[in-house]
Protein backbone atom coordinates (compact mmCIF):
# COMPACT_ATOMS: atom_id res chain seq x y z
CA UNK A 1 16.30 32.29 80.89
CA UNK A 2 13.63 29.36 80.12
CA UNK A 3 14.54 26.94 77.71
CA UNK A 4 12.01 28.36 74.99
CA UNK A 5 13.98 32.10 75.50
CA UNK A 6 17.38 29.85 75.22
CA UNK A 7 16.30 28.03 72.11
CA UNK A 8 15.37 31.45 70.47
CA UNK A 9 18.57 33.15 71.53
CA UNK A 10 20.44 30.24 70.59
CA UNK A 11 18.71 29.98 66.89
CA UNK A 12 19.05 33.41 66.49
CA UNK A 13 23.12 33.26 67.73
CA UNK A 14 23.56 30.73 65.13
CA UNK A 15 21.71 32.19 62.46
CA UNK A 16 23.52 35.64 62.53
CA UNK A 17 27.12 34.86 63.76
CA UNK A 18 27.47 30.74 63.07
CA UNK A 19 28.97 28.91 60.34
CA UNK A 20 26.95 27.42 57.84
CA UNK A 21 27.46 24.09 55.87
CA UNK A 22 30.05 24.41 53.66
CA UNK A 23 31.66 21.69 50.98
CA UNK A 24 34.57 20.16 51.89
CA UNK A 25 36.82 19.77 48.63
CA UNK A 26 38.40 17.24 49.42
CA UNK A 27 35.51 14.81 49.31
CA UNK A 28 33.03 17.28 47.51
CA UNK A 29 30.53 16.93 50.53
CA UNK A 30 28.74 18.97 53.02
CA UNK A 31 30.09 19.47 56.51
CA UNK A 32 27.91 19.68 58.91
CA UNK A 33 29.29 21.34 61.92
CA UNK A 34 27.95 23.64 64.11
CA UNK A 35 30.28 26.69 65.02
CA UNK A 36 30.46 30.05 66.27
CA UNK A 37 33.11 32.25 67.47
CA UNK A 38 33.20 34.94 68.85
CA UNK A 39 35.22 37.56 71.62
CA UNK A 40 32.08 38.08 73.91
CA UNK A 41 31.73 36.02 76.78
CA UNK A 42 27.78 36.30 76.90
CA UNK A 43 27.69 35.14 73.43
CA UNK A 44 29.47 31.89 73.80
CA UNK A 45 28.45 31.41 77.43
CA UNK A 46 24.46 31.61 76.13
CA UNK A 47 24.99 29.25 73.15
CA UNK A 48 27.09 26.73 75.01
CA UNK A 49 24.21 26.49 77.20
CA UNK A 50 21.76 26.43 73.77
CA UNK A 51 24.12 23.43 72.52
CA UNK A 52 23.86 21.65 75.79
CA UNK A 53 20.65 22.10 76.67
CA UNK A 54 18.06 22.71 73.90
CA UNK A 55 20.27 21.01 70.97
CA UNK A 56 21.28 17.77 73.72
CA UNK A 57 24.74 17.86 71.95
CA UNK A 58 26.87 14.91 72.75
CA UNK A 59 29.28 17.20 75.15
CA UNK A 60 32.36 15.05 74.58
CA UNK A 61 32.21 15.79 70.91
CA UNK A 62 31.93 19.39 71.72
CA UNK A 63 35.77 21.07 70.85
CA UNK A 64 37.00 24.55 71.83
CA UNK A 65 39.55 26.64 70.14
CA UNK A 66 41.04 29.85 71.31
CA UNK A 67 42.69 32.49 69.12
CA UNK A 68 44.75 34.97 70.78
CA UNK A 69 47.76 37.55 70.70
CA UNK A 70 51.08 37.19 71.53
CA UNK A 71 50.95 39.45 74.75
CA UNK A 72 47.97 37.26 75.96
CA UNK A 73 48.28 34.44 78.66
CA UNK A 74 47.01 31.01 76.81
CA UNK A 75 46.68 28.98 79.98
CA UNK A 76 44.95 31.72 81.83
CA UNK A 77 42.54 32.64 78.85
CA UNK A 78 41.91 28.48 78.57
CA UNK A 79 40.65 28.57 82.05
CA UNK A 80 38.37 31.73 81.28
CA UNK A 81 37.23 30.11 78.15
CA UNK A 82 36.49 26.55 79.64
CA UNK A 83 34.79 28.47 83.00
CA UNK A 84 32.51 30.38 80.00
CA UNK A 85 31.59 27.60 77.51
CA UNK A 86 31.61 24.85 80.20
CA UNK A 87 34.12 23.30 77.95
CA UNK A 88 36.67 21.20 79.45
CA UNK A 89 40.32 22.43 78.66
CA UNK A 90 40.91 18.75 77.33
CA UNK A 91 38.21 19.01 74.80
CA UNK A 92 40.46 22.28 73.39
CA UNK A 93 41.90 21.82 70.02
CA UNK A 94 45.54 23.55 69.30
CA UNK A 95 45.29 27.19 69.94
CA UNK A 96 45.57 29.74 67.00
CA UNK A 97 48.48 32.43 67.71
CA UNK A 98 47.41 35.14 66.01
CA UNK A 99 50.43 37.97 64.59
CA UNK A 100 49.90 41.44 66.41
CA UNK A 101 48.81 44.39 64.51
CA UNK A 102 49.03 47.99 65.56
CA UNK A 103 45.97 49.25 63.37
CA UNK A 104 43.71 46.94 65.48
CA UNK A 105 43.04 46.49 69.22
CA UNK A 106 42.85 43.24 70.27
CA UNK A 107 40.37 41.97 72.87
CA UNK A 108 41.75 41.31 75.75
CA UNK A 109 40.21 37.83 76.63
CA UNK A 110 40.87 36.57 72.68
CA UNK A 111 38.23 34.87 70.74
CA UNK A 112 37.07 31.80 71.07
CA UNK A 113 35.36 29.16 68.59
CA UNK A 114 32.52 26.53 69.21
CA UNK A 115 32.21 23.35 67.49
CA UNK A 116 30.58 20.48 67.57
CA UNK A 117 30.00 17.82 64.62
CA UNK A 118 26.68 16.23 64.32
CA UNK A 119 25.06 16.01 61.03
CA UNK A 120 21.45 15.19 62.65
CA UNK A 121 22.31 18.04 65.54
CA UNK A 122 23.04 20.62 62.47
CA UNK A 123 19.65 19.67 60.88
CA UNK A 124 17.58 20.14 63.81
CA UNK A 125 19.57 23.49 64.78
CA UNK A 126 19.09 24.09 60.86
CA UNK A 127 14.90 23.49 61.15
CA UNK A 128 14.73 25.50 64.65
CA UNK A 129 16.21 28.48 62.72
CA UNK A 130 13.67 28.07 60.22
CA UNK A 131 11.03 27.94 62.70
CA UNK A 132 11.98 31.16 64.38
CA UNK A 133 11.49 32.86 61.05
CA UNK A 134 8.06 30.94 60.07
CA UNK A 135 6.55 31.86 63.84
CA UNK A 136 7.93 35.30 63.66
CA UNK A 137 8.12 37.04 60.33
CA UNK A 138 5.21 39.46 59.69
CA UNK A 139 3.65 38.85 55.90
């Protein structure tokens, strides 16, 4: 994948499955952090690359955060997540252990969330999404 394909794919990632700016009560401001989570290795694999490559994102700011089940192995999904997102396992923030329920299968590898806090990073990410649509959308 060229870096054009990975900033499309990455855009596009973000732009149906990310987290957008939200306001943060506390303060009553915007935060501005770049996220996306999700159970499919592809997924985050391609838009770690997209934040590392295309967005330039300061990679020691970049956390990891895995939810799983109770009959999953945390250390051994940590190394599967970290191999996936390039993510080092000390960069991972607390994992989320999530209550089992029989009405719902749970993946077997967990989920796992991207983020990475960079108000000027979110605005470019924010203006290459807009882009995509502007080059793409048929009047």
């Amino acid at each position: 994948m060229d870096l054009n394909q990975l900033k499309l794919a990455g855009a596009m990632l973000y732009a149906c499955e990310g987290t957008k700016a939200r306001v943060d009560k506390r303060y009553n401001r915007l935060i501005y952090s770049i996220e996306l989570t999700n159970s499919d290795v592809n997924i985050i694999r391609i838009f770690s690359l997209f934040l590392r490559d295309v967005i330039k994102a300061d990679w020691k700011r970049v956390r990891g955060q895995l939810f799983f089940y109770e009959d999953l192995n945390e250390q051994a999904l940590k190394n599967l997540w970290s191999t996936v997102s390039i993510i080092p396992i000390n960069q991972f923030q607390k994992s989320i252990l999530l209550k089992s329920n029989p009405r719902f299968k749970p993946n077997p590898n967990g989920t796992f969330k991207i983020r990475y806090s960079c108000k000027t990073d979110y605005l470019k990410l924010e203006e290459m999404i807009n882009e995509v649509w502007r080059d793409r959308i048929v009047a």
